[in-house]
N, C-alpha and C. Protein backbone atom coordinates (compact mmCIF):
# COMPACT_ATOMS: atom_id res chain seq x y z
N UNK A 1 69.46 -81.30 58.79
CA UNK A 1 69.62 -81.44 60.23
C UNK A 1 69.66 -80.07 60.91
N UNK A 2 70.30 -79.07 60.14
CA UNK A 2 70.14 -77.73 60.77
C UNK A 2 69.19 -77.28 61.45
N UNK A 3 68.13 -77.44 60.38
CA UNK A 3 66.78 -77.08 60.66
C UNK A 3 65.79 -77.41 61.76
N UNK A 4 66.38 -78.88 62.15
CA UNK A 4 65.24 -79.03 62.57
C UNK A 4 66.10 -78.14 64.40
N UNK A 5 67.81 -78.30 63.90
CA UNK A 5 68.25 -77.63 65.56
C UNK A 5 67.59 -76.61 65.79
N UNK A 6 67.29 -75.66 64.58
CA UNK A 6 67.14 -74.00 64.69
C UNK A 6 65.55 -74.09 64.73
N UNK A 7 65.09 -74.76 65.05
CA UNK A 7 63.49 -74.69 65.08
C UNK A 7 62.83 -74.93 66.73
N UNK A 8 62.41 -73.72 67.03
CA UNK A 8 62.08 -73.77 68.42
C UNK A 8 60.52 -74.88 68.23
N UNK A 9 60.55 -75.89 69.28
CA UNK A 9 59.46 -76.95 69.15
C UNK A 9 58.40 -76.00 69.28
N UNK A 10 57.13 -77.00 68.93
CA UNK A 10 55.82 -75.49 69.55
C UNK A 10 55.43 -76.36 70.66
N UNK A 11 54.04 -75.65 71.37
CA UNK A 11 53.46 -76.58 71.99
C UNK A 11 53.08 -78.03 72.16
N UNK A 12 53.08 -79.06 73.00
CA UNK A 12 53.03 -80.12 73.19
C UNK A 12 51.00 -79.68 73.15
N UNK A 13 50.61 -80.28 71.83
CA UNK A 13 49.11 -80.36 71.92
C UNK A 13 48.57 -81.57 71.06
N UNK A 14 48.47 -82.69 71.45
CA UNK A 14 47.72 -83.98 71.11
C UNK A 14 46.46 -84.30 70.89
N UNK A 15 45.69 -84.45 70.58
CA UNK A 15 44.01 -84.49 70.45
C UNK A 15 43.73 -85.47 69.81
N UNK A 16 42.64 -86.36 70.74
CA UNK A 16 42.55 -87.58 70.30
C UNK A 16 41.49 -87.52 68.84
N UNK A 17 40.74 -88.35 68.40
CA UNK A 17 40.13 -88.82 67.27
C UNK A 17 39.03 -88.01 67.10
N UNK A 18 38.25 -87.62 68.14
CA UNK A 18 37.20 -86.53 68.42
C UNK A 18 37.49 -84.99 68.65
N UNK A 19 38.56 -84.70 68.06
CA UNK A 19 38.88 -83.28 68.54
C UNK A 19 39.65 -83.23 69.88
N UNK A 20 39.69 -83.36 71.01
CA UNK A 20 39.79 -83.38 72.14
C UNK A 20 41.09 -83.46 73.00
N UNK A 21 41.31 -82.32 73.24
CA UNK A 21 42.91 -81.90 74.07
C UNK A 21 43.15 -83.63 75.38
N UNK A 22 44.38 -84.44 74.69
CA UNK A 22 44.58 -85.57 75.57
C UNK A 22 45.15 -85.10 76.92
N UNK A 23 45.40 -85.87 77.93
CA UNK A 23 45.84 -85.44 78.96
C UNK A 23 47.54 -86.09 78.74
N UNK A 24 48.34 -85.65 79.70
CA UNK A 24 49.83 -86.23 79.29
C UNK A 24 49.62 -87.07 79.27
N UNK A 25 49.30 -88.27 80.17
CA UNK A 25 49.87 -89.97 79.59
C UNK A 25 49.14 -90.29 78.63
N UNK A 26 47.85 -89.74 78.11
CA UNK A 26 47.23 -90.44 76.61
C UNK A 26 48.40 -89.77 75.52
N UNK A 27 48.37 -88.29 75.51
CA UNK A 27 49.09 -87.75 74.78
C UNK A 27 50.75 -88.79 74.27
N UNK A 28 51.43 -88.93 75.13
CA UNK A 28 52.24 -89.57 75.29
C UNK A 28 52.49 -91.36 74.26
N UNK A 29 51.44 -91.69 74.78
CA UNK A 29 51.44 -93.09 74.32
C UNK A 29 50.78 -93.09 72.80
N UNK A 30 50.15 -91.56 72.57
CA UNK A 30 49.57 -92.01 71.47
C UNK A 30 51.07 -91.47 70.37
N UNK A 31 51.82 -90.43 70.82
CA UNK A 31 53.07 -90.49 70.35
C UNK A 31 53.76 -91.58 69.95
N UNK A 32 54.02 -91.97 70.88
CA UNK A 32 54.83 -93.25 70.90
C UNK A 32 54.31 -94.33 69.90
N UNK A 33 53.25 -95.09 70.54
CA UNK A 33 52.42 -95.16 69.27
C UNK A 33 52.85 -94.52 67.96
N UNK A 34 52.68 -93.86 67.46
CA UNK A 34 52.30 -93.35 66.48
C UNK A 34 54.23 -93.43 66.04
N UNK A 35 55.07 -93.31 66.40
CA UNK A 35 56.29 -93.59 66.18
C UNK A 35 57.07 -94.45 66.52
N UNK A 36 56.88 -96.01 67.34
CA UNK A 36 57.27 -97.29 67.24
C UNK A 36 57.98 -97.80 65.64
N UNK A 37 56.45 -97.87 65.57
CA UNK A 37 56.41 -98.70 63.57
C UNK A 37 57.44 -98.05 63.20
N UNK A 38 57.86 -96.45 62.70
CA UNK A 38 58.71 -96.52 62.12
C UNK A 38 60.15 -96.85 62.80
N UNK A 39 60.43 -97.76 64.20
CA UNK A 39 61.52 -98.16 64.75
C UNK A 39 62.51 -99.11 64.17
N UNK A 40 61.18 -99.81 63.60
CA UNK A 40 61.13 -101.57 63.44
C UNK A 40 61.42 -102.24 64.60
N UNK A 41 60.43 -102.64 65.50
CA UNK A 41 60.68 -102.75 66.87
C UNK A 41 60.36 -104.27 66.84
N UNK A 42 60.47 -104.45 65.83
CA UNK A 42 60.36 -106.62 65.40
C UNK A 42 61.74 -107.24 66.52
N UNK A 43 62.73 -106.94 66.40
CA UNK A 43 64.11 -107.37 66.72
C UNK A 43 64.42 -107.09 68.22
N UNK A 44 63.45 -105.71 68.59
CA UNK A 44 63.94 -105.41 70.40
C UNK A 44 63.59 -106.65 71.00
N UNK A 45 64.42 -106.66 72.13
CA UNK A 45 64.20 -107.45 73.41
C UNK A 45 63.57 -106.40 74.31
N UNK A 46 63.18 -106.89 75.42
CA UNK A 46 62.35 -106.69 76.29
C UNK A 46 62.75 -105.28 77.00
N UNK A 47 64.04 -105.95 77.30
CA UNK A 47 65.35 -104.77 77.82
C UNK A 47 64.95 -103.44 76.83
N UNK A 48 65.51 -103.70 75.28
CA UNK A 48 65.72 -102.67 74.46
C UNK A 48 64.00 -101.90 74.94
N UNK A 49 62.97 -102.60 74.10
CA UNK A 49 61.55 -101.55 74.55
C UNK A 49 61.41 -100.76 75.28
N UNK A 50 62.11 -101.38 77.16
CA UNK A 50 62.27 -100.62 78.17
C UNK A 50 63.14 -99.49 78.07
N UNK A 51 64.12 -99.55 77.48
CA UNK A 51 65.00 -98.24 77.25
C UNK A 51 64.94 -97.13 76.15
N UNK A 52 64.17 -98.03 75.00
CA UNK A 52 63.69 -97.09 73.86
C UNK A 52 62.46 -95.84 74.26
N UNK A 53 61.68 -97.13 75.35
CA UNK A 53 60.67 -96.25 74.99
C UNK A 53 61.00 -94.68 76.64
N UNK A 54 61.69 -95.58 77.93
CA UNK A 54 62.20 -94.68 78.75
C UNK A 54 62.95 -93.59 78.02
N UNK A 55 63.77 -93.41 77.16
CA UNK A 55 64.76 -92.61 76.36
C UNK A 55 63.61 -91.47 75.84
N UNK A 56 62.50 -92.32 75.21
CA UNK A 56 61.47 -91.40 74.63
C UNK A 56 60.87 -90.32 75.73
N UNK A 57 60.44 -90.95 76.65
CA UNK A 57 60.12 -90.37 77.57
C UNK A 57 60.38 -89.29 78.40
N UNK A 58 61.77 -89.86 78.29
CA UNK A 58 62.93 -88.85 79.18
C UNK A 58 62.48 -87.27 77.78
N UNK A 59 62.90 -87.44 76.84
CA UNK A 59 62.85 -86.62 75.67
C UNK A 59 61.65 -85.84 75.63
N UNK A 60 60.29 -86.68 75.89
CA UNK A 60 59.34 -85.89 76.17
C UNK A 60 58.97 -85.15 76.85
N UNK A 61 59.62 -85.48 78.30
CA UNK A 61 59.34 -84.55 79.56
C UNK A 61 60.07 -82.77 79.10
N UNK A 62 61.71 -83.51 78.44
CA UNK A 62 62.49 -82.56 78.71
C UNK A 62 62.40 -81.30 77.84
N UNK A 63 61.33 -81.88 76.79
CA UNK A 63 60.74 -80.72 75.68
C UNK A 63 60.11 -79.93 76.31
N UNK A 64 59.03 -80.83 76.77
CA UNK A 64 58.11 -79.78 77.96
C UNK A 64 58.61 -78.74 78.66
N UNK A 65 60.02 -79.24 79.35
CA UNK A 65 60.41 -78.18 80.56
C UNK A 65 61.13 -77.39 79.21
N UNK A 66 61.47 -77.68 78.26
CA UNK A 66 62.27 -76.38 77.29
C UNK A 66 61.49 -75.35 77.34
N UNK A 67 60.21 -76.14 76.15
CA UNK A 67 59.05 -74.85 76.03
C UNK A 67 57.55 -74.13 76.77
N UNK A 68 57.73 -75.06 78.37
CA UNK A 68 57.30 -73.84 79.32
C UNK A 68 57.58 -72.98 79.77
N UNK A 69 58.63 -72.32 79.31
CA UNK A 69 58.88 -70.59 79.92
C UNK A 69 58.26 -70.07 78.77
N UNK A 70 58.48 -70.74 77.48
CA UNK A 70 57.69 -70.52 76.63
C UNK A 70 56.42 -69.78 76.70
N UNK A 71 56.15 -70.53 77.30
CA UNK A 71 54.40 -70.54 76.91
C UNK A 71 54.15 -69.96 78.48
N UNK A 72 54.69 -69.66 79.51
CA UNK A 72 54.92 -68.59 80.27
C UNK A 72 54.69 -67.45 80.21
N UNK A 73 55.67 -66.86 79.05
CA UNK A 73 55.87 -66.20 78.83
C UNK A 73 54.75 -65.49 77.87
N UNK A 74 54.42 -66.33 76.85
CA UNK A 74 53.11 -65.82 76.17
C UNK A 74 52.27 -65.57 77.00
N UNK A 75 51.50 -66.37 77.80
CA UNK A 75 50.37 -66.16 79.12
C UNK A 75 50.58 -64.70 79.18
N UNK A 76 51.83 -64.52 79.95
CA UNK A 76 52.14 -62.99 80.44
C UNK A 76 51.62 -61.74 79.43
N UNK A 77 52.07 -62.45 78.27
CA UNK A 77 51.74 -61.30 77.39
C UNK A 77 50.49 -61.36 76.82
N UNK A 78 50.24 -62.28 77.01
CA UNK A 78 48.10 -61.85 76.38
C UNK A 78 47.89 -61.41 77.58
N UNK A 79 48.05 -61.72 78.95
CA UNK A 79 47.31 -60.83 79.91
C UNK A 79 47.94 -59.70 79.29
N UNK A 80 48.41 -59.32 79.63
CA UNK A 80 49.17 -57.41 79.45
C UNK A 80 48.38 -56.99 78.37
N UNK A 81 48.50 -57.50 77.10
CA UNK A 81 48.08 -57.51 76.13
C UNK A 81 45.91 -56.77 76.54
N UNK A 82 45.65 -57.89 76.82
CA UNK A 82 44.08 -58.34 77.80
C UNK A 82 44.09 -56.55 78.28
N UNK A 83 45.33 -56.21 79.36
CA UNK A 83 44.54 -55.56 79.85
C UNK A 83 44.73 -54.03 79.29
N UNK A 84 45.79 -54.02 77.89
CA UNK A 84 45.58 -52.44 77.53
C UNK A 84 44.30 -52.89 76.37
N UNK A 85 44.16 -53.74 76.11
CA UNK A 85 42.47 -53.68 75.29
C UNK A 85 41.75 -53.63 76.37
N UNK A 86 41.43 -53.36 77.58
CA UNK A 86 40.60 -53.43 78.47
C UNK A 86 41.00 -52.16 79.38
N UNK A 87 42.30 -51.43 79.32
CA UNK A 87 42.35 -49.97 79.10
C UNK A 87 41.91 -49.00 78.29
N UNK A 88 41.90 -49.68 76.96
CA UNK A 88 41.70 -48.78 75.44
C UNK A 88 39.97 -49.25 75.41
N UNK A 89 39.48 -49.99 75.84
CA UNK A 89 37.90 -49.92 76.26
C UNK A 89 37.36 -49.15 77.01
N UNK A 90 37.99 -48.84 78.13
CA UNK A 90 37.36 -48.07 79.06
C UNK A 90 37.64 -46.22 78.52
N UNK A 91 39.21 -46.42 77.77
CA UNK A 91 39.16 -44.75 77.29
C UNK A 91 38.24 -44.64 75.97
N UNK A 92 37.74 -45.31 75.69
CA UNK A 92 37.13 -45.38 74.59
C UNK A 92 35.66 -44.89 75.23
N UNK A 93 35.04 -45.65 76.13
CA UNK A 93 33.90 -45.17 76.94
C UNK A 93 33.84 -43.24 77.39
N UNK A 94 35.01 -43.72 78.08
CA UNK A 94 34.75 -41.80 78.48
C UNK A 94 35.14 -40.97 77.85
N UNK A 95 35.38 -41.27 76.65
CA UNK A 95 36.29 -40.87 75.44
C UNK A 95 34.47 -40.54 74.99
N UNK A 96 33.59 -41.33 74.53
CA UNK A 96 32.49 -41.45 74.14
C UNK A 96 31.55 -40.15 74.98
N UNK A 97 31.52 -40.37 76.25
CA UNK A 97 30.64 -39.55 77.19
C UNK A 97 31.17 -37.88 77.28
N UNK A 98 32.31 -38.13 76.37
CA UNK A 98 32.92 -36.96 76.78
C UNK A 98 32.58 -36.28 75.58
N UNK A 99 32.99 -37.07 74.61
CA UNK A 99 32.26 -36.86 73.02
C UNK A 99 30.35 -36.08 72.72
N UNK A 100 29.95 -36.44 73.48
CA UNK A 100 28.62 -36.24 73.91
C UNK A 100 28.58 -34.80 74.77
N UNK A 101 29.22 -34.66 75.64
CA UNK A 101 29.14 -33.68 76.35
C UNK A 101 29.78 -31.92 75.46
N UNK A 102 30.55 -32.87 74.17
CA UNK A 102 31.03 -32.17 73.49
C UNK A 102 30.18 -31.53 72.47
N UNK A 103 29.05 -32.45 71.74
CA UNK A 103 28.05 -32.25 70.98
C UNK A 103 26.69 -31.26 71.61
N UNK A 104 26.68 -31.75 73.33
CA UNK A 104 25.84 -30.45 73.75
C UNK A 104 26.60 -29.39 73.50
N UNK A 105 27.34 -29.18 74.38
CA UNK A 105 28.36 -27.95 74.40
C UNK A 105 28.37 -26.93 72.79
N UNK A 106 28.39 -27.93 71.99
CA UNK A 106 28.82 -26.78 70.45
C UNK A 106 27.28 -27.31 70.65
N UNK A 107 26.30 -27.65 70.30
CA UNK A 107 24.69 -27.04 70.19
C UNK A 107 24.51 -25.80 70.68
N UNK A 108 24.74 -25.73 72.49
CA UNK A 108 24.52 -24.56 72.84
C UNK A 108 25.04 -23.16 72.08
N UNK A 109 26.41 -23.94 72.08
CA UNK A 109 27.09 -22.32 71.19
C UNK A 109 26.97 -22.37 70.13
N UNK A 110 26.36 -23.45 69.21
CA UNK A 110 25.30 -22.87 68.04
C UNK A 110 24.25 -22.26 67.74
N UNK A 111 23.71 -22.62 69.23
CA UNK A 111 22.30 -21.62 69.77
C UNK A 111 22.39 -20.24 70.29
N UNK A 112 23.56 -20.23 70.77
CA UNK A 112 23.54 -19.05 70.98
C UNK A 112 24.22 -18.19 70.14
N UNK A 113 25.05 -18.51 69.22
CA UNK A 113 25.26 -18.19 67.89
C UNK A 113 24.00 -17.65 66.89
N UNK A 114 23.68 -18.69 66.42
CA UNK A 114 22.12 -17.74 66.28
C UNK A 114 21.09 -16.76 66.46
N UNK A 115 21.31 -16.98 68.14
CA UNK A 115 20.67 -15.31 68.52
C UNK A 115 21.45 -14.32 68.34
N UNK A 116 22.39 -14.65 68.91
CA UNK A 116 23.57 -13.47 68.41
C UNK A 116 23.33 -12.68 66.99
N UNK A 117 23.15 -13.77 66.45
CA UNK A 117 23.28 -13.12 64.26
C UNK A 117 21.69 -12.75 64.54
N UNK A 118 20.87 -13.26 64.78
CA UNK A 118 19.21 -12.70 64.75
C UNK A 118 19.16 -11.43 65.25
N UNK A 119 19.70 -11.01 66.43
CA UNK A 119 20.14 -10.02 67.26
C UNK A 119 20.99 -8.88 66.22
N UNK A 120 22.28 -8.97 65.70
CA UNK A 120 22.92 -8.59 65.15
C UNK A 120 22.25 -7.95 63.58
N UNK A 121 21.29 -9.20 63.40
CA UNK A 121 20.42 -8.98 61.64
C UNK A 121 19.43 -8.00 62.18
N UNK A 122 19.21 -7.65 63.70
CA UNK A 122 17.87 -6.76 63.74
C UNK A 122 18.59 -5.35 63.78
N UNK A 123 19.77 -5.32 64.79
CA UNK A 123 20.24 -4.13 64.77
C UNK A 123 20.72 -3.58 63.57
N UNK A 124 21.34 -4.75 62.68
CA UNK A 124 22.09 -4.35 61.10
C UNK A 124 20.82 -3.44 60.55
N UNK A 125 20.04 -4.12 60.35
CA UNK A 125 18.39 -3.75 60.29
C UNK A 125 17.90 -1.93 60.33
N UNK A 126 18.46 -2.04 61.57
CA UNK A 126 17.77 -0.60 62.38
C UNK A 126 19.16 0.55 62.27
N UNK A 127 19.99 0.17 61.44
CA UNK A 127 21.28 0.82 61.33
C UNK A 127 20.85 0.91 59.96
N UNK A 128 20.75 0.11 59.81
CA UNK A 128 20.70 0.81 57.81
C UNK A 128 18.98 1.50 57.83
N UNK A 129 18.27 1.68 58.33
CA UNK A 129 17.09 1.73 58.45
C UNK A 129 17.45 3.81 58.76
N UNK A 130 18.17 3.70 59.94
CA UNK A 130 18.34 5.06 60.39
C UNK A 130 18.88 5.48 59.21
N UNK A 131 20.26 4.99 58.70
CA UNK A 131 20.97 5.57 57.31
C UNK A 131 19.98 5.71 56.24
N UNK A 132 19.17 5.06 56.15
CA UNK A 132 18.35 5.42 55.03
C UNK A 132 16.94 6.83 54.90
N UNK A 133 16.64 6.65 56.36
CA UNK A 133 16.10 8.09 57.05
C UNK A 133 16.97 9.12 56.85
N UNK A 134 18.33 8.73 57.55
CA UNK A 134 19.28 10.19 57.47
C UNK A 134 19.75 10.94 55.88
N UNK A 135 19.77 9.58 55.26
CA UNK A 135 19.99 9.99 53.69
C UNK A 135 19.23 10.75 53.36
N UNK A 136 17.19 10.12 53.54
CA UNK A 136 16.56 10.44 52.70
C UNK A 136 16.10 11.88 53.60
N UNK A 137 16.46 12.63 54.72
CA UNK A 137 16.05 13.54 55.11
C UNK A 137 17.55 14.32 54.35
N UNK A 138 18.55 14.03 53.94
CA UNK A 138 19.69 15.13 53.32
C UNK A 138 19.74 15.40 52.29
N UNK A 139 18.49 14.17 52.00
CA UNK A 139 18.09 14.67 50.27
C UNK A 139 17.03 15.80 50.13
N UNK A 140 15.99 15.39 51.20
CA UNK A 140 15.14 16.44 50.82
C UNK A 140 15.50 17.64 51.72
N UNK A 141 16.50 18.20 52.18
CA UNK A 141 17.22 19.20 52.76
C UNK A 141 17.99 19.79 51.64
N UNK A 142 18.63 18.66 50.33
CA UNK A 142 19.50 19.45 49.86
C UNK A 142 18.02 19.97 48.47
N UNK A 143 17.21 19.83 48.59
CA UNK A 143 16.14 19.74 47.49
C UNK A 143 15.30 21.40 47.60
């Protein structure tokens, strides 16, 4: 008996024979229905049916009003939910364009990196080029 106190109900969702979300009064009767038989409702009077099944009723509504803040409350939170995935989409976008703007950016200064060292390999070039003149004129000076 504990259990079933400590067990928050879930949604009221009925679906008839074809799949198909009932509306409350099908929903309802097919409950009922579906839990008469085990009453043994051989012995009610007319009276009793009327109050068994009003009692049911009453019970059904009052579940409903339990677990719609419920389900209120979820709504609320898949929107919210909805809209930081639909924040984290959009930073994701300029997150992307920005990413891109990032890949030109280091091209260029890989390009221009390159001239730089081409530049740098000509002068290295013309520096060891002179040192090797200046050497080879201190050789044949010291000769």
């Amino acid at each position: 008996m504990d259990d079933c106190r400590n067990r928050a109900p879930g949604p009221l969702e009925w679906k008839d024979s074809e799949g198909e979300q009932m509306v409350d009064e099908e929903a309802i009767d097919a409950a009922w229905n579906t839990l008469k038989p085990k009453l043994c409702p051989k012995n009610w009077t007319v009276s009793e049916s009327f109050t068994f099944r009003g009692f049911f009723s009453w019970g059904w509504e009052a579940r409903k009003q339990y677990i719609q803040p419920e389900i209120d409350a979820l709504k609320a939170e898949n929107e919210a939910f909805r809209r930081q995935v639909d924040t984290m989409s959009a930073t994701c976008v300029i997150l992307n364009g920005r990413m891109g703007d990032m890949k030109a950016e280091n091209e260029k200064l890989r390009k221009a990196a390159e001239e730089l060292l081409a530049t740098l390999s000509a002068d290295w070039e013309d520096i060891t080029e002179v040192q090797n003149l200046r050497a080879a004129l201190n050789k044949g000076g010291e000769e």
